[in-house]
Protein backbone atom coordinates (compact mmCIF):
# COMPACT_ATOMS: atom_id res chain seq x y z
CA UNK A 1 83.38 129.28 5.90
CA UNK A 2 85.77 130.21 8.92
CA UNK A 3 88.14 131.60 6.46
CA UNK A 4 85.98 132.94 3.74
CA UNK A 5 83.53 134.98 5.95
CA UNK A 6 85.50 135.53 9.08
CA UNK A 7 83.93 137.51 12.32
CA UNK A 8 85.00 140.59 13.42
CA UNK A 9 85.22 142.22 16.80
CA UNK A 10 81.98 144.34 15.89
CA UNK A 11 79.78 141.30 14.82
CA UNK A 12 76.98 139.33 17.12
CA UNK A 13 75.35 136.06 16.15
CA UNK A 14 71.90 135.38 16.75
CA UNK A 15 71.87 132.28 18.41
CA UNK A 16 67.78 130.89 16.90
CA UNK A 17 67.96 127.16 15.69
CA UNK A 18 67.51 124.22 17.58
CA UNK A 19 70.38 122.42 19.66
CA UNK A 20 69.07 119.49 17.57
CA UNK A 21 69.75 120.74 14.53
CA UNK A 22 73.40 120.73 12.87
CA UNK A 23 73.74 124.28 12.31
CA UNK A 24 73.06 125.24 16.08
CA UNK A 25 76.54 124.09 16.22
CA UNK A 26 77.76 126.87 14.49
CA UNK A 27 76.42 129.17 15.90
CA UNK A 28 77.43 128.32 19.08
CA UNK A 29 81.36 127.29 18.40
CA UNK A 30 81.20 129.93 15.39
CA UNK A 31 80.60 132.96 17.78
CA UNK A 32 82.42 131.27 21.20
CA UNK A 33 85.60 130.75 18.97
CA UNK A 34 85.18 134.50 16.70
CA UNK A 35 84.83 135.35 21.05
CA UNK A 36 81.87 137.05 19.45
CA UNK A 37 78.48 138.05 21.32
CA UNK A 38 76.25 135.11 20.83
CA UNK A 39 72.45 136.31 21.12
CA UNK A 40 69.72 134.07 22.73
CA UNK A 41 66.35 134.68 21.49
CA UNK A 42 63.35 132.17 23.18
CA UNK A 43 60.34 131.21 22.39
CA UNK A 44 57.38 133.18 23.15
CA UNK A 45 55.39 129.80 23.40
CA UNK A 46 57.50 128.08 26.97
CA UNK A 47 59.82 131.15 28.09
CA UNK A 48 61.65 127.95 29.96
CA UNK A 49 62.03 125.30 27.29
CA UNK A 50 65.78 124.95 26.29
CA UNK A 51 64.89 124.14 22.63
CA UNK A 52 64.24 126.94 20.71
CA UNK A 53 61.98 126.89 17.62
CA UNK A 54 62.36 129.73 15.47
CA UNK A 55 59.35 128.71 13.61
CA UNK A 56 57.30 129.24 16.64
CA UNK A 57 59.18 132.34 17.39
CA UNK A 58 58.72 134.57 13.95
CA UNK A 59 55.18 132.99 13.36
CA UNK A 60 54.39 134.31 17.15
CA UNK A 61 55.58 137.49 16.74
CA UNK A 62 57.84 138.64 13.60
CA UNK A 63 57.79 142.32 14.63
CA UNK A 64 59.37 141.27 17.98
CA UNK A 65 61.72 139.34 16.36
CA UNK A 66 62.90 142.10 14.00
CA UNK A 67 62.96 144.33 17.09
CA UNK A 68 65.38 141.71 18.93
CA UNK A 69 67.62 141.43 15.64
CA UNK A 70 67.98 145.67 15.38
CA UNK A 71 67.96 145.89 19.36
CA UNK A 72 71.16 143.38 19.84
CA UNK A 73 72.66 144.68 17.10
CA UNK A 74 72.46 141.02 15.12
CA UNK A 75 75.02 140.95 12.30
CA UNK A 76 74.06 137.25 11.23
CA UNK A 77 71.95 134.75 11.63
CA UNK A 78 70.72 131.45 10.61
CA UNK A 79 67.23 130.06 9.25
CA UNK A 80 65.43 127.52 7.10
CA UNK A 81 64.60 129.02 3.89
CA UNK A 82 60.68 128.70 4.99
CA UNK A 83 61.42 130.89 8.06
CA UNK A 84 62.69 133.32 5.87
CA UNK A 85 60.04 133.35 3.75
CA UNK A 86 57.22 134.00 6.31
CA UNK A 87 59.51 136.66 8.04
CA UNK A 88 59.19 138.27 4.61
CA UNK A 89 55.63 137.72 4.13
CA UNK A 90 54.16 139.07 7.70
CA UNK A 91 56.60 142.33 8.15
CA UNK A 92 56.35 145.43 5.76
CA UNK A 93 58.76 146.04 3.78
CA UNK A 94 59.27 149.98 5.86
CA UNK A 95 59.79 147.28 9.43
CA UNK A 96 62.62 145.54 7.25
CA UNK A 97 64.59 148.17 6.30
CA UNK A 98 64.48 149.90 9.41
CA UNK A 99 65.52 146.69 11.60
CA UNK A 100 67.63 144.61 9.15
CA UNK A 101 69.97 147.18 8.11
CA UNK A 102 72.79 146.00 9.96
CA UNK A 103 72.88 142.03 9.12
CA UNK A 104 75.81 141.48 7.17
CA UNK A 105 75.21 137.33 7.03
CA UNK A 106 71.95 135.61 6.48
CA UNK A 107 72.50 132.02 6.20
CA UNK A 108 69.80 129.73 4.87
CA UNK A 109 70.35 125.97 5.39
CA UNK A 110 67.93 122.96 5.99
CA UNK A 111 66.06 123.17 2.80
CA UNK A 112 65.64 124.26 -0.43
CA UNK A 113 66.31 127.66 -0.35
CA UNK A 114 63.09 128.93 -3.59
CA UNK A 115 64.65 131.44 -6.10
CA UNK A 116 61.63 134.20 -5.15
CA UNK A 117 62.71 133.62 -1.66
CA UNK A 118 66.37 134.31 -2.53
CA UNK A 119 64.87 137.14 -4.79
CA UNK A 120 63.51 138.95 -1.85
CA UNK A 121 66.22 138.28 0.55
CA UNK A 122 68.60 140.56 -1.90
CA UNK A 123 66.24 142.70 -2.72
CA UNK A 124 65.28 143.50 0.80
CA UNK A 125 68.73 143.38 2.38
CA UNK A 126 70.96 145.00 0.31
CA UNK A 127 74.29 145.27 2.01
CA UNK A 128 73.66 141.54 3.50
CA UNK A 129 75.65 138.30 2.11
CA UNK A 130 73.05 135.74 1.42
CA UNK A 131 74.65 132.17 1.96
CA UNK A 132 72.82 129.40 0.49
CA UNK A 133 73.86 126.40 2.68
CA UNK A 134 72.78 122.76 1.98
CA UNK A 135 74.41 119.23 2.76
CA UNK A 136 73.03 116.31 4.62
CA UNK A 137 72.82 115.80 8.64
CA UNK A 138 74.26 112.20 7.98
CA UNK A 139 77.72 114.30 6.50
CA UNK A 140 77.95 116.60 9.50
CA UNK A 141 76.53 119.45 8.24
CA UNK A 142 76.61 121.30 4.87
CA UNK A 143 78.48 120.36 1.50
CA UNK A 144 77.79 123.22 -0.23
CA UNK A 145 77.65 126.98 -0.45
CA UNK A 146 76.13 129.13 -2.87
CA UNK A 147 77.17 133.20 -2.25
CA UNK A 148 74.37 135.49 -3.21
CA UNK A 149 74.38 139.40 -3.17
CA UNK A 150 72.35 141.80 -4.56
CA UNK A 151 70.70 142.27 -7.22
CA UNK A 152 69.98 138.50 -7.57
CA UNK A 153 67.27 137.90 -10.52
């Protein structure tokens, strides 16, 4: 991944998953060692926790969350494929474009990422690189990758 889809100067990484989860770690190290902006977006639910569920966060509020994402200037981020999916499902289509134009990197890891999910994802974010991540926690992280860009049918 490091060599395949470096960062650039101009990038920021939205920093959403938990600390317990694997992927957290890249997004931390990933952006600290691109020397990156990394992006910290909290829960609505306990403005003071230090865990961060990004469940809680786009089923709160997915406007808001789009708002942060277009606001920071987000250029990727990182999500179970169900988060995805109900960030698709409660923002219109008109709030998408307008606020997602400028991810370059969505990466879905943590479960099976559904084909109308992926579908939607490319359709919906045309100029973004959909990564398909999956491996095991016992392994370190993921095992595989799976590129997607648009069209995808």
């Amino acid at each position: 991944m490091w060599t395949t889809y470096p960062f650039d100067e101009s990038e920021r990484v939205l920093r959403a998953t938990k600390l317990s989860f694997v992927d957290s770690v890249w997004e931390i190290l990933g952006a600290f060692l691109g020397r990156v902006p990394l992006v910290h977006v909290q829960s609505p639910r306990d403005p003071a926790s230090a865990q961060l569920n990004l469940r809680s966060v786009v089923l709160d509020n997915s406007t808001q969350f789009l708002e942060v994402i277009q606001s920071e200037n987000v250029t990727r981020f990182t999500a179970v494929p169900s988060v995805l999916e109900v960030l698709l499902l409660q923002t219109t289509e008109k709030d998408r474009n307008a606020t997602l134009s400028g991810l370059r990197y969505v990466l879905s890891s943590g479960e099976a990422l559904r084909l109308h999910v992926l579908q939607q994802l490319t359709t919906n974010l045309p100029d973004a690189t959909i990564l398909n991540l999956y491996g095991s926690t016992e392994l370190s992280g993921d095992v595989t990758l799976a590129t997607t860009r648009r069209p995808y049918r």
